[in-house]
N, C-alpha and C. Protein backbone atom coordinates (compact mmCIF):
# COMPACT_ATOMS: atom_id res chain seq x y z
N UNK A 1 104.21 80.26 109.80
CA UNK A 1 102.88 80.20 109.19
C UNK A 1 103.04 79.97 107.69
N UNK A 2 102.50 79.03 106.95
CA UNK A 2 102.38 78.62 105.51
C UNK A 2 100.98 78.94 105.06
N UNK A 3 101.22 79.60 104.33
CA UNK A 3 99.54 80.61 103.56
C UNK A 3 99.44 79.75 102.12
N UNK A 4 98.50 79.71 102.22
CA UNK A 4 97.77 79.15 100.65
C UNK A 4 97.62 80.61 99.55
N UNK A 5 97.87 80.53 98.40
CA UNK A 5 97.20 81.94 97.95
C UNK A 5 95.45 82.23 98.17
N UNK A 6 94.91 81.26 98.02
CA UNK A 6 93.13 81.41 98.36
C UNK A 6 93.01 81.89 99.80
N UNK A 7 93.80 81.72 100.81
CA UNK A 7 93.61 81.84 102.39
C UNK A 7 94.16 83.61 102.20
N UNK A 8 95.58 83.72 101.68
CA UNK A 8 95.46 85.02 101.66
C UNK A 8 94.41 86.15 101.10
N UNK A 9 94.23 85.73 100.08
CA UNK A 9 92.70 86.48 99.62
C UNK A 9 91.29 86.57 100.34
N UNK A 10 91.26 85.60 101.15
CA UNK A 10 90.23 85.56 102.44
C UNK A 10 91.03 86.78 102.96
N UNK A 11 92.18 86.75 103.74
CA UNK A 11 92.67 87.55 104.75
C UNK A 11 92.17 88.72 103.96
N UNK A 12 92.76 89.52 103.18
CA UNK A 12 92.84 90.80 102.41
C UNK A 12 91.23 91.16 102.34
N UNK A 13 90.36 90.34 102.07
CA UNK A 13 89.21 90.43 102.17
C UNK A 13 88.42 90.87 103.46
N UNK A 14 88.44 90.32 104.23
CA UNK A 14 88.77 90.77 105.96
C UNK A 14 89.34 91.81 106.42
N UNK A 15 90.26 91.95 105.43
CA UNK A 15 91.49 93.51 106.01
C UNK A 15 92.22 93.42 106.30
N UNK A 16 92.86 92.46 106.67
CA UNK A 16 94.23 92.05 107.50
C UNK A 16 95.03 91.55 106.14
N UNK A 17 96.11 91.66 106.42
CA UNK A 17 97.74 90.75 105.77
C UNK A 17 98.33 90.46 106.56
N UNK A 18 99.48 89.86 106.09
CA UNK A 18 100.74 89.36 106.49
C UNK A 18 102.02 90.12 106.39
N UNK A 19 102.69 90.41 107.01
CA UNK A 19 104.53 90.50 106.82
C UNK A 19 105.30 89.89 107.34
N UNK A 20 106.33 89.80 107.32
CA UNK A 20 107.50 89.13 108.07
C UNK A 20 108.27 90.46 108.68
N UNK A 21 109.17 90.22 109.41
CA UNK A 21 110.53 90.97 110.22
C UNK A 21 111.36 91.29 109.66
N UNK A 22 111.70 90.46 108.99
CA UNK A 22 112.20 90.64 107.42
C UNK A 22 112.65 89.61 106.62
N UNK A 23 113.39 89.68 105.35
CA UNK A 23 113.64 89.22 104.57
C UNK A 23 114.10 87.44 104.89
N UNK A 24 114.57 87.31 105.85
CA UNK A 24 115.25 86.15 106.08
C UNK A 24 114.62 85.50 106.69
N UNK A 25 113.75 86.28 107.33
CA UNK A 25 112.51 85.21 108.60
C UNK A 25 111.26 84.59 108.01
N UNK A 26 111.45 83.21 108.16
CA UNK A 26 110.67 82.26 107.59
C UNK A 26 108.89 82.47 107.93
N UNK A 27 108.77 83.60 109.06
CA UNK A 27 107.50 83.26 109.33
C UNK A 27 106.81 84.78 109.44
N UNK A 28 106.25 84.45 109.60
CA UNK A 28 104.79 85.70 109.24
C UNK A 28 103.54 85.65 109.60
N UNK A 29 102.89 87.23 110.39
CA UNK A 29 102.33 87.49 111.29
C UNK A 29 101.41 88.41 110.38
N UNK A 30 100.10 88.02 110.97
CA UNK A 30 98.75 89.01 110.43
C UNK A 30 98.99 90.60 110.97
N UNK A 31 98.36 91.79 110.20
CA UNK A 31 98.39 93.16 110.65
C UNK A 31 97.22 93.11 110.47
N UNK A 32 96.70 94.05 111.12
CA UNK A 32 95.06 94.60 110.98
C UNK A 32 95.17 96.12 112.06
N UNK A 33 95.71 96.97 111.31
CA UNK A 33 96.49 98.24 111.77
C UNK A 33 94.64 98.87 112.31
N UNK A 34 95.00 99.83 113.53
CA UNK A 34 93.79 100.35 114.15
C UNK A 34 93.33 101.35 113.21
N UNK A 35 94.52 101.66 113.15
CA UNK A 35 94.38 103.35 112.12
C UNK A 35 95.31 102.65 110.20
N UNK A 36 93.74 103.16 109.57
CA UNK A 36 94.46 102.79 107.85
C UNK A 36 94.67 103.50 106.85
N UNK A 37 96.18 103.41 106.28
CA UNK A 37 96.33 104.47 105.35
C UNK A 37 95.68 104.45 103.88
N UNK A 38 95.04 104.70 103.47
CA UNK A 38 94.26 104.90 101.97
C UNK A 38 94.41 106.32 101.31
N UNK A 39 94.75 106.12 99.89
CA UNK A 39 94.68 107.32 98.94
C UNK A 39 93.28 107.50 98.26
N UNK A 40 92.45 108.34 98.93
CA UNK A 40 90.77 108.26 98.03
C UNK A 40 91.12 108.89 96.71
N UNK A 41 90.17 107.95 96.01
CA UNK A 41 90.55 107.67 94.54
C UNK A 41 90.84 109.51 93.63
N UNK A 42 90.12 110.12 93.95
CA UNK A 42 90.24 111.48 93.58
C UNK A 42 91.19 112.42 94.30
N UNK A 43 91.71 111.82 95.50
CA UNK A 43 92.82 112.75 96.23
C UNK A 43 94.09 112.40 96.21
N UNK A 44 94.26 111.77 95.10
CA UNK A 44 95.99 112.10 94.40
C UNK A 44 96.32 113.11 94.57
N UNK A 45 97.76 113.45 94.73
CA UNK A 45 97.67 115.19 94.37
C UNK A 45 99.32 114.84 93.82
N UNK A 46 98.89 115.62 92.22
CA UNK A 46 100.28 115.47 92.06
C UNK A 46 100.54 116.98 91.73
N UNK A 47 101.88 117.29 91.92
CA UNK A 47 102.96 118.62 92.53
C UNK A 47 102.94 119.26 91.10
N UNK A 48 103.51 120.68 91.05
CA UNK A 48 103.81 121.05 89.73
C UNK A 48 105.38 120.13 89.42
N UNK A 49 106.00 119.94 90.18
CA UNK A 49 107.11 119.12 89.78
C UNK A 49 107.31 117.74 89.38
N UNK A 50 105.91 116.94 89.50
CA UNK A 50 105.68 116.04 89.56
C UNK A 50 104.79 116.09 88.09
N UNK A 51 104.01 117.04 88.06
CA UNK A 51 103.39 117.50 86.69
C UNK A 51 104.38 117.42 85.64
N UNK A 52 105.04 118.25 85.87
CA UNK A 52 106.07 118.61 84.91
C UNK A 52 107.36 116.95 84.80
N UNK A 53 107.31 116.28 85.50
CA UNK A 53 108.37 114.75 85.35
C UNK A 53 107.47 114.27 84.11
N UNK A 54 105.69 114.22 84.75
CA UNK A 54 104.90 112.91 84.34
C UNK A 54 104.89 113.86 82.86
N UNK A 55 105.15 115.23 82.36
CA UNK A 55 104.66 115.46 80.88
C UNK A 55 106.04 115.27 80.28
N UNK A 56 107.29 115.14 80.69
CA UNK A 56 108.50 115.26 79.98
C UNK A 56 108.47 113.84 79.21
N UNK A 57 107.70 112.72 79.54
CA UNK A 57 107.84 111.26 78.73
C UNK A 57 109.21 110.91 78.24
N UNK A 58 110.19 110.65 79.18
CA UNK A 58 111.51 110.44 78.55
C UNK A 58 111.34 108.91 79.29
N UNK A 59 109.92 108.50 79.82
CA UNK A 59 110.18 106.86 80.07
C UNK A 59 108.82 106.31 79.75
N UNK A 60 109.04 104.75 80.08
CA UNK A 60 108.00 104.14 79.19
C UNK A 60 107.18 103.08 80.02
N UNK A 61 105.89 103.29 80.70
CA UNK A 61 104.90 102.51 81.65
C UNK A 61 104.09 101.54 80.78
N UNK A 62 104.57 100.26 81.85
CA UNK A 62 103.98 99.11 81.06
C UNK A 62 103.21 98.56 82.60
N UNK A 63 101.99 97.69 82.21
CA UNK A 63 101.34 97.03 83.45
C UNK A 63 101.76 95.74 83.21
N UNK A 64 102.31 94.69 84.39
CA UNK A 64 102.63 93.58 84.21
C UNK A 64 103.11 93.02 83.15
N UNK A 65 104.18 93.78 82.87
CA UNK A 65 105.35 93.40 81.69
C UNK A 65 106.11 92.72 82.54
N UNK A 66 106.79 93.11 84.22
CA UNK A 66 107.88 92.06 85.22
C UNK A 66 107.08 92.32 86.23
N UNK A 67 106.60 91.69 86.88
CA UNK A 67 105.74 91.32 88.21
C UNK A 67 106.78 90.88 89.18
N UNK A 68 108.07 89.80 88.82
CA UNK A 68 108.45 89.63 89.31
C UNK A 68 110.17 90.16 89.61
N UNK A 69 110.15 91.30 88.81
CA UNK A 69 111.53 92.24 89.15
C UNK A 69 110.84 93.22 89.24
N UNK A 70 109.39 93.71 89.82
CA UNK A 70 108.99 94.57 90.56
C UNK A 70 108.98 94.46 91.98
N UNK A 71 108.29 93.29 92.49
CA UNK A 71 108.63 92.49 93.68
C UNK A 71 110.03 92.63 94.35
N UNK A 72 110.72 92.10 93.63
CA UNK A 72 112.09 91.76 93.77
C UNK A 72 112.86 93.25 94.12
N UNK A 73 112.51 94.36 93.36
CA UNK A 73 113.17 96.14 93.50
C UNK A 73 112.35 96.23 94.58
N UNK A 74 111.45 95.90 95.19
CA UNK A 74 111.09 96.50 96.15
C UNK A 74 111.32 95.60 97.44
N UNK A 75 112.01 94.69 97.48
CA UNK A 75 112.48 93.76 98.50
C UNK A 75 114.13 94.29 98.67
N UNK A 76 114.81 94.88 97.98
CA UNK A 76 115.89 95.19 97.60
C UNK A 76 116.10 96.43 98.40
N UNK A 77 116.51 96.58 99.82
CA UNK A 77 116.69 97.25 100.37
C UNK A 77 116.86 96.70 101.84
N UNK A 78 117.23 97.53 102.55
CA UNK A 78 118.52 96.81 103.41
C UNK A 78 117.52 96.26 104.72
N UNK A 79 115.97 97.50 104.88
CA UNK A 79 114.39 96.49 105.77
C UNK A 79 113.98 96.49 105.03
N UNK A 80 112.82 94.99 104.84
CA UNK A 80 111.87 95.02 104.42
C UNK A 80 111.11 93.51 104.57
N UNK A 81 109.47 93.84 104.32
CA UNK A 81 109.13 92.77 105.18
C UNK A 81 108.48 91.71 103.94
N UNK A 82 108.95 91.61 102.95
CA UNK A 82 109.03 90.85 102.15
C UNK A 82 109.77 89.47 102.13
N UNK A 83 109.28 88.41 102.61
CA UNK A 83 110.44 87.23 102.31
C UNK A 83 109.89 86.28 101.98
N UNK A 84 110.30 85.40 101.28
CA UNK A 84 110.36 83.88 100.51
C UNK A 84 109.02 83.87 99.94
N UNK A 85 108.99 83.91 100.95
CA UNK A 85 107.09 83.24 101.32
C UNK A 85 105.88 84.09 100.91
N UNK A 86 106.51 85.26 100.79
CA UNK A 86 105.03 87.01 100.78
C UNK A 86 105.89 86.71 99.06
N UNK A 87 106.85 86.44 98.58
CA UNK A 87 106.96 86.68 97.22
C UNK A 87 106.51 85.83 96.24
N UNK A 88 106.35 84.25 96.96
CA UNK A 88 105.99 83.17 96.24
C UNK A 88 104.18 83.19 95.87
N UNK A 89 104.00 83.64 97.11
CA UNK A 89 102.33 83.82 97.15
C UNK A 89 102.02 84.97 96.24
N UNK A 90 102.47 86.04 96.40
CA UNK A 90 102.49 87.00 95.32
C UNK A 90 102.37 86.41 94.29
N UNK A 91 103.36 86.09 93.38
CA UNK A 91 103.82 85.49 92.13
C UNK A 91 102.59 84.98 92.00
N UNK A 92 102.31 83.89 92.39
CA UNK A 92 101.16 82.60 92.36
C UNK A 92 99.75 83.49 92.06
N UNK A 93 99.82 84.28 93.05
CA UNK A 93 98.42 85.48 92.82
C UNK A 93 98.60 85.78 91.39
N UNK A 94 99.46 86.51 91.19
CA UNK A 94 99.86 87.38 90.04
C UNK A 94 99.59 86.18 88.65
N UNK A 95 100.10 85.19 88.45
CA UNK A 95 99.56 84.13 87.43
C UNK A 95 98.11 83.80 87.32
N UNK A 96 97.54 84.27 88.98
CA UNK A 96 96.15 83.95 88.91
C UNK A 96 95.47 84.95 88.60
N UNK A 97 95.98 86.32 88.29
CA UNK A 97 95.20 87.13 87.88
C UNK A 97 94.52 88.47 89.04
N UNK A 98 95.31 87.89 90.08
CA UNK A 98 94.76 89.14 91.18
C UNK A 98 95.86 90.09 91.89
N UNK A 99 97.07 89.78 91.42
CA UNK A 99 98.39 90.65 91.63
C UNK A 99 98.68 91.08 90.23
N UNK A 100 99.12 92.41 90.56
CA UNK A 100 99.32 93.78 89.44
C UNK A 100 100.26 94.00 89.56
N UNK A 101 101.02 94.52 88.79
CA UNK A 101 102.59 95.30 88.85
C UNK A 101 102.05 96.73 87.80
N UNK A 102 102.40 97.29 88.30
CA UNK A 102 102.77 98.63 86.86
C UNK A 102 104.52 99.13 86.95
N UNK A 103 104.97 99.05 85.78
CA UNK A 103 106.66 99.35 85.90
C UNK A 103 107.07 100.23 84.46
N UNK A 104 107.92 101.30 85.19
CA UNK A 104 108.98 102.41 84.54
C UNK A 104 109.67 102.08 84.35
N UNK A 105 109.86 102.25 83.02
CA UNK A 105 111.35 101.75 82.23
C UNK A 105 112.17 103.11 81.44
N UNK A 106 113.28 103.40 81.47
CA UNK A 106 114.08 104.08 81.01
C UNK A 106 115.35 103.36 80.16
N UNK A 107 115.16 103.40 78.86
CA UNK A 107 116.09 103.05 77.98
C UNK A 107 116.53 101.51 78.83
N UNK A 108 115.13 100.76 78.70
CA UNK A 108 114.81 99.37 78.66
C UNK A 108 115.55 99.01 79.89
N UNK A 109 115.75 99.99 81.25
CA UNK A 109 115.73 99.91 82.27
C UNK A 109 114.65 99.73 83.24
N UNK A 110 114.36 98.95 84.37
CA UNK A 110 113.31 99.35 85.25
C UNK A 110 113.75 99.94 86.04
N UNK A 111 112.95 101.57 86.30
CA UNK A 111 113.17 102.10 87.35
C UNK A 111 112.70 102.45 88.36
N UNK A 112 111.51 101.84 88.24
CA UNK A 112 110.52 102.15 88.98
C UNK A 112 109.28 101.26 88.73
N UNK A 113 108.90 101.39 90.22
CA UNK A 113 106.89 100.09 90.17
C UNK A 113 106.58 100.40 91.46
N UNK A 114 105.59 99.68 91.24
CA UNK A 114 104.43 99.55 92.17
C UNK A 114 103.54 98.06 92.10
N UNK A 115 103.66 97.51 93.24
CA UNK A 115 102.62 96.60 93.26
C UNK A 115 101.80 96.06 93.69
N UNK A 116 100.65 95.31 93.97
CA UNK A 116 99.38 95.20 95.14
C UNK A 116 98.61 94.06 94.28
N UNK A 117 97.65 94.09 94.84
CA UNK A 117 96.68 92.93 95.13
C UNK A 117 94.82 93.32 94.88
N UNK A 118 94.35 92.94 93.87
CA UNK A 118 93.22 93.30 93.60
C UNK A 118 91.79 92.71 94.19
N UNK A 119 91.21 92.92 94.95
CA UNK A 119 90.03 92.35 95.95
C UNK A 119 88.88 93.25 95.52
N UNK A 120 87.69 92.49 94.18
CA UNK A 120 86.85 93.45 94.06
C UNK A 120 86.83 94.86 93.88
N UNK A 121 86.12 96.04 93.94
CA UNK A 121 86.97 97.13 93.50
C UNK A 121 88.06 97.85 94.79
N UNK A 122 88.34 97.24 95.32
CA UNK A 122 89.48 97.75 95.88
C UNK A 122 91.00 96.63 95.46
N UNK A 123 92.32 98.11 95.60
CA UNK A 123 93.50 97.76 95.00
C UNK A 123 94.35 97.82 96.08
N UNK A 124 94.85 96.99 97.01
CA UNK A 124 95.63 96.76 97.46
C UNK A 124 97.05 97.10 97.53
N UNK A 125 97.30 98.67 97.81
CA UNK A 125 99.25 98.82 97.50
C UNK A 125 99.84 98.15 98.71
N UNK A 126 101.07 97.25 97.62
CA UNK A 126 101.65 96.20 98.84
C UNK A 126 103.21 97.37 99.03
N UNK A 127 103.89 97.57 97.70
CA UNK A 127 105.00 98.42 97.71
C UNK A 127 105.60 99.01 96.79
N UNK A 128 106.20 99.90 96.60
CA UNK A 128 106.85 100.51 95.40
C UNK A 128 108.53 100.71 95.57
N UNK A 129 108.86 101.04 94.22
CA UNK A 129 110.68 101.46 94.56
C UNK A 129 110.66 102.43 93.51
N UNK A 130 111.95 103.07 93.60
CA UNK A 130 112.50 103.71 92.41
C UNK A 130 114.26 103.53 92.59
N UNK A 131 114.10 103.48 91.07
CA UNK A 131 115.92 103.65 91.38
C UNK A 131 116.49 104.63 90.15
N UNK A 132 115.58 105.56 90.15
CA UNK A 132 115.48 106.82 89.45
C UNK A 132 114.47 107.56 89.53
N UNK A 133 114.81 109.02 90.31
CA UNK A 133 113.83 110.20 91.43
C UNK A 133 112.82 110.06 90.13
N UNK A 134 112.01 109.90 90.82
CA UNK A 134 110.47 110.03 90.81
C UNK A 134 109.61 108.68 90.36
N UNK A 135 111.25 107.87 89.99
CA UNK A 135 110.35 106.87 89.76
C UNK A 135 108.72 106.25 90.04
N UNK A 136 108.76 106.05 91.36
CA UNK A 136 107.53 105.65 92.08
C UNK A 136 106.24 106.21 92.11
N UNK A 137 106.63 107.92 91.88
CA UNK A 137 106.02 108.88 91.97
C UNK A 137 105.44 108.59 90.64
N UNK A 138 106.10 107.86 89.40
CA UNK A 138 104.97 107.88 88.25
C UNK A 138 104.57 107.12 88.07
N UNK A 139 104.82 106.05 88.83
CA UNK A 139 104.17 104.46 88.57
C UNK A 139 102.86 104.59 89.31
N UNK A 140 103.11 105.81 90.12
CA UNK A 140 101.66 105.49 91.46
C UNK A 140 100.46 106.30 90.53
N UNK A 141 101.05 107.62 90.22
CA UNK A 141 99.94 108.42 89.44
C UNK A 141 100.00 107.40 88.25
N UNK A 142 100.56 106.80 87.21
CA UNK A 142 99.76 106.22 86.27
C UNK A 142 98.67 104.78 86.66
N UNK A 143 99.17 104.63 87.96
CA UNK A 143 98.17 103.24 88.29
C UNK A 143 97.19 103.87 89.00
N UNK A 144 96.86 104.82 89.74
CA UNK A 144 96.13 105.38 90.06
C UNK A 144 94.79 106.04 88.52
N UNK A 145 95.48 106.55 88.09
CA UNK A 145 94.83 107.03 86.68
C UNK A 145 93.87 105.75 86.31
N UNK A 146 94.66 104.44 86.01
CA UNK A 146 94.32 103.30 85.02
C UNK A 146 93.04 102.99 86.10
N UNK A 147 93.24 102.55 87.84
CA UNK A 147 92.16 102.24 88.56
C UNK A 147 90.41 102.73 88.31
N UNK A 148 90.90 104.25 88.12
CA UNK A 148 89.77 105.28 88.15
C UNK A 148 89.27 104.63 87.44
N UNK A 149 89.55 104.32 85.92
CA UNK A 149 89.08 104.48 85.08
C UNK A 149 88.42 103.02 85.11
N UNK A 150 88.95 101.86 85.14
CA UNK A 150 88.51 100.85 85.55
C UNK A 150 87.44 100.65 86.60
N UNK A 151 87.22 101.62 87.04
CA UNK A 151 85.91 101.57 88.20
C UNK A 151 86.64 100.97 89.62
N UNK A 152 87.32 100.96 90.10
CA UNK A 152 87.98 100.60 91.87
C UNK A 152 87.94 101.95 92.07
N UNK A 153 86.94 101.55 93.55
CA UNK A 153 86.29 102.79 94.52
C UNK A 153 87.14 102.89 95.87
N UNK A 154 88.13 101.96 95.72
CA UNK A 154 89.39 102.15 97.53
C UNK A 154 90.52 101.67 96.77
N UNK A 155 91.64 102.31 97.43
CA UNK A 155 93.12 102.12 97.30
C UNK A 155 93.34 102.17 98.29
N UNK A 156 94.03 101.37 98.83
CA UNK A 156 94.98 100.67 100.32
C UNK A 156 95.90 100.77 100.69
N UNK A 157 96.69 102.10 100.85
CA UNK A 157 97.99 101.89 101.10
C UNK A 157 98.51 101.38 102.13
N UNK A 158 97.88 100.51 103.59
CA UNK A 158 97.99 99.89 104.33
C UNK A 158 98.50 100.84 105.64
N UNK A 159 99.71 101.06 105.70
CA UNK A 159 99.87 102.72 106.76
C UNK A 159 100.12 103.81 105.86
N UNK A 160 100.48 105.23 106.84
CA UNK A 160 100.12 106.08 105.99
C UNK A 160 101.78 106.41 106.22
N UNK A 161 102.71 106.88 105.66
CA UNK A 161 103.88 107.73 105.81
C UNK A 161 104.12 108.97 105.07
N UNK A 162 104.92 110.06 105.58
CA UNK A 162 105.64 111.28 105.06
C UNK A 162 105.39 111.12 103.15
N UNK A 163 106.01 110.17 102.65
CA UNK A 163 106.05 110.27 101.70
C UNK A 163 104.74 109.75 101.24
N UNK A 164 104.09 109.28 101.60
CA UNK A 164 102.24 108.70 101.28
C UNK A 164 101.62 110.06 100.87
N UNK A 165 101.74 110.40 102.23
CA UNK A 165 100.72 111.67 102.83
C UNK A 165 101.05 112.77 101.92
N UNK A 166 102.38 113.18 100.91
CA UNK A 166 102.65 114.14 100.37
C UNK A 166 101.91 113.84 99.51
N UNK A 167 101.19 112.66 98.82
CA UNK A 167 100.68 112.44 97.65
C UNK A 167 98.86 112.84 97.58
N UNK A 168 98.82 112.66 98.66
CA UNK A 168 97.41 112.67 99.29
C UNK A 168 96.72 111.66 100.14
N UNK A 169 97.22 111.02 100.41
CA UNK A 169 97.03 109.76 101.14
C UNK A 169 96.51 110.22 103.21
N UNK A 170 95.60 109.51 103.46
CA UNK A 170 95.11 109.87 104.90
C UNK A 170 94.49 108.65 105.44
N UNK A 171 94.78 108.49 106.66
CA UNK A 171 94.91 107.39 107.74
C UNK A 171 93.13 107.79 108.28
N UNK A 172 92.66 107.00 108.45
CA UNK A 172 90.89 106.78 108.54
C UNK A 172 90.78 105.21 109.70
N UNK A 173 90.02 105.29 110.36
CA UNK A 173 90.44 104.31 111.60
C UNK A 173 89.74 103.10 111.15
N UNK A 174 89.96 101.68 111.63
CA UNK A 174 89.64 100.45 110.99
C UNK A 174 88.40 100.36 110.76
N UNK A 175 87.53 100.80 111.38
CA UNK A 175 86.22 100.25 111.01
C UNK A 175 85.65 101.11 110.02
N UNK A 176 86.17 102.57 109.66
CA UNK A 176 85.94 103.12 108.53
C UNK A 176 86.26 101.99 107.55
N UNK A 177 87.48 101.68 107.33
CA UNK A 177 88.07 101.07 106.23
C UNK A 177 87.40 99.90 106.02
N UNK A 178 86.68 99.33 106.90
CA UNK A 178 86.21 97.89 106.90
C UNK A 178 84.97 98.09 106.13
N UNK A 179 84.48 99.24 106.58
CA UNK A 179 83.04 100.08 105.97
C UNK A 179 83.11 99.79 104.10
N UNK A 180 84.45 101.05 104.34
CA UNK A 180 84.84 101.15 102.65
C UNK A 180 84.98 99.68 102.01
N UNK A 181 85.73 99.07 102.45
CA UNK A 181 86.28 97.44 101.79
C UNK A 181 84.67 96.80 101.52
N UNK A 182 83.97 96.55 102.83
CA UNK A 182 82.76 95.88 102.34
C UNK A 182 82.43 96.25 101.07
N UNK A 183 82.31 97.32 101.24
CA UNK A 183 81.12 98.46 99.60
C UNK A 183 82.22 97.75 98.23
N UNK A 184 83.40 97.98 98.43
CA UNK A 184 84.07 98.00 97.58
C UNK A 184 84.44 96.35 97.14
N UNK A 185 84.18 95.36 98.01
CA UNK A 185 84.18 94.12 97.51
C UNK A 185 82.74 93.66 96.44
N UNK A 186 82.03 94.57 96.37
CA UNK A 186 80.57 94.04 95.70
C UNK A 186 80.63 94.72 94.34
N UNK A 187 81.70 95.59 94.44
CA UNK A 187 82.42 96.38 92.86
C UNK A 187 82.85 95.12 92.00
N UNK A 188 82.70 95.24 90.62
CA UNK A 188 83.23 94.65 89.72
C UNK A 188 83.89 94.94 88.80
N UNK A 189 85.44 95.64 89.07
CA UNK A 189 86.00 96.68 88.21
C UNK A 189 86.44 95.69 86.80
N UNK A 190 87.03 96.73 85.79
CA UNK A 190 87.05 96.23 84.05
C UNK A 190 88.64 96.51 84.34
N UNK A 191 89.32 95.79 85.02
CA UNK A 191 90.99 96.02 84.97
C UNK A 191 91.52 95.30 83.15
N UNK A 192 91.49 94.12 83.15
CA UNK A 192 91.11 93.95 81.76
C UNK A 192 91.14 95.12 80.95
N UNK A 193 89.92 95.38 80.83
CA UNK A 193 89.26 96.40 79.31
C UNK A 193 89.92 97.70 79.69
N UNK A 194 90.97 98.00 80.36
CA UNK A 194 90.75 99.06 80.36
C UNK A 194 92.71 99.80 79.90
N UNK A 195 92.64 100.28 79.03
CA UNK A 195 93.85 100.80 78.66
C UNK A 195 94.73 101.47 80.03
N UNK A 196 96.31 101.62 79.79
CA UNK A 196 97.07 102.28 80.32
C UNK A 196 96.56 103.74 79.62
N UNK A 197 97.27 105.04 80.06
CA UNK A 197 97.07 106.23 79.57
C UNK A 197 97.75 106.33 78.54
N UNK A 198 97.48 107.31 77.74
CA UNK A 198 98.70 107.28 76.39
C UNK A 198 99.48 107.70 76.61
N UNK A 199 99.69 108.88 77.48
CA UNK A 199 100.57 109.82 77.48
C UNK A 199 101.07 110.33 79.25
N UNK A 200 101.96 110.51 79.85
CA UNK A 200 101.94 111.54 81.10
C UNK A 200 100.69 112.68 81.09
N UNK A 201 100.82 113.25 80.19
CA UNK A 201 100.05 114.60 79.65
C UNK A 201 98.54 114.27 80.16
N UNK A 202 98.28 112.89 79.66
CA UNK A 202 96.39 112.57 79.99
C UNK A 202 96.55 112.41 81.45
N UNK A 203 97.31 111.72 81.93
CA UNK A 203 97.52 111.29 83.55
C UNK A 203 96.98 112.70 84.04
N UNK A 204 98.32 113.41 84.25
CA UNK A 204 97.62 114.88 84.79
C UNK A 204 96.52 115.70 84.50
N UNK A 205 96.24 115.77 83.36
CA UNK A 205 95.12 116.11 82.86
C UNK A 205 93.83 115.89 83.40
N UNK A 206 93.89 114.35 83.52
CA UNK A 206 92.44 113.26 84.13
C UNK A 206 92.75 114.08 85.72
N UNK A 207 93.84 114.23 86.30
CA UNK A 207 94.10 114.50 87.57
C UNK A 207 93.37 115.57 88.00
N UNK A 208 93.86 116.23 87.33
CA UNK A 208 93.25 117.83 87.39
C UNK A 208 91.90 118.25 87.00
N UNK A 209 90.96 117.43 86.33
CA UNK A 209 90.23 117.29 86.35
C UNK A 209 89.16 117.12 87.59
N UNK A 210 89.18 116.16 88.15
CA UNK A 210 88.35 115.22 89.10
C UNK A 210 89.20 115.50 90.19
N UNK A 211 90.24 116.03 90.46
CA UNK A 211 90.39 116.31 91.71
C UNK A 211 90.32 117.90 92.53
């Protein structure tokens, strides 16, 4: 299957994506999972240990500084259903303005991201890595933070897993989600205008707040 980037944004719009088998396999198959994993925008939950990483600031979160060695760290592992084709379309999105990266850097290292796909006010998580503990864990709470604030009313984590679900994340069956996506395609979030956090310190802060 050869996807246009405009055809994928139909799909995502609809609810469905694409993956491959993996990395090497040229072709790729629609999901439209029965049961969908989403983090509601206020049910982050971050840990006292996780509190305590995001206030120590010994690293430095940038949004779409590498889009494409975020991609790339998160294809970088031995499954994954990222290949040729889900990265090129990415990219292409990402120049067009509807693929996001947010990435952790440690002494001008990346160690961490997150990245997805923006459809109206809903944010699309496609995948994350770390290659330093907690990495992911702060890329998600600071992109989570930046969304709020920007006005996106759904986050997508597509299924739900162990490590999702510790965050706050819960599986809601398709036609819920189809519910949510409609509402949330008629959103017009300010991703633009809207600053990163200054600090870890505000992240949790805003967290603890509203949740």
């Amino acid at each position: 299957m050869t996807l246009s980037p405009e055809l994928l944004l139909q799909a995502y719009r609809a609810g469905v994506f694409p993956m491959a088998e993996h990395r090497d396999d040229p072709e790729l198959f629609w999901v439209d999972p029965r049961r969908r994993g989403v983090i509601p925008m206020n049910g982050f939950r971050i840990s006292r240990s996780l509190a305590r990483r995001l206030r120590r600031q010994d690293y430095e979160v940038t949004f779409d500084r590498d889009f494409e060695g975020v991609i790339d760290a998160c294809a970088d592992r031995r499954e994954t259903w990222i290949n040729s084709e889900i990265r090129a379309l990415f990219t292409a999105l990402h120049h067009r303005g509807h693929a996001h990266s947010i990435e952790v850097w440690m002494q001008d290292e990346l160690v961490g991201g997150v990245y997805g796909l923006k459809v109206g006010g809903a944010f699309c998580g496609e995948s994350m890595f770390s290659r330093r503990r907690d990495g992911s864990k702060i890329a998600l709470a600071w992109l989570i933070d930046l969304l709020k604030r920007a006005g996106f009313i759904l986050f997508d984590t597509q299924f739900l897993t162990e490590h999702l679900a510790s965050l706050g994340a819960i599986e809601i069956p398709r036609q819920q989600y189809r519910a949510q996506l409609a509402t949330a395609l008629l959103v017009t979030p300010d991703l633009a205008g809207t600053p990163l956090a200054s600090s870890g310190q505000e992240v949790v802060q805003r967290s603890t707040q509203t949740s």
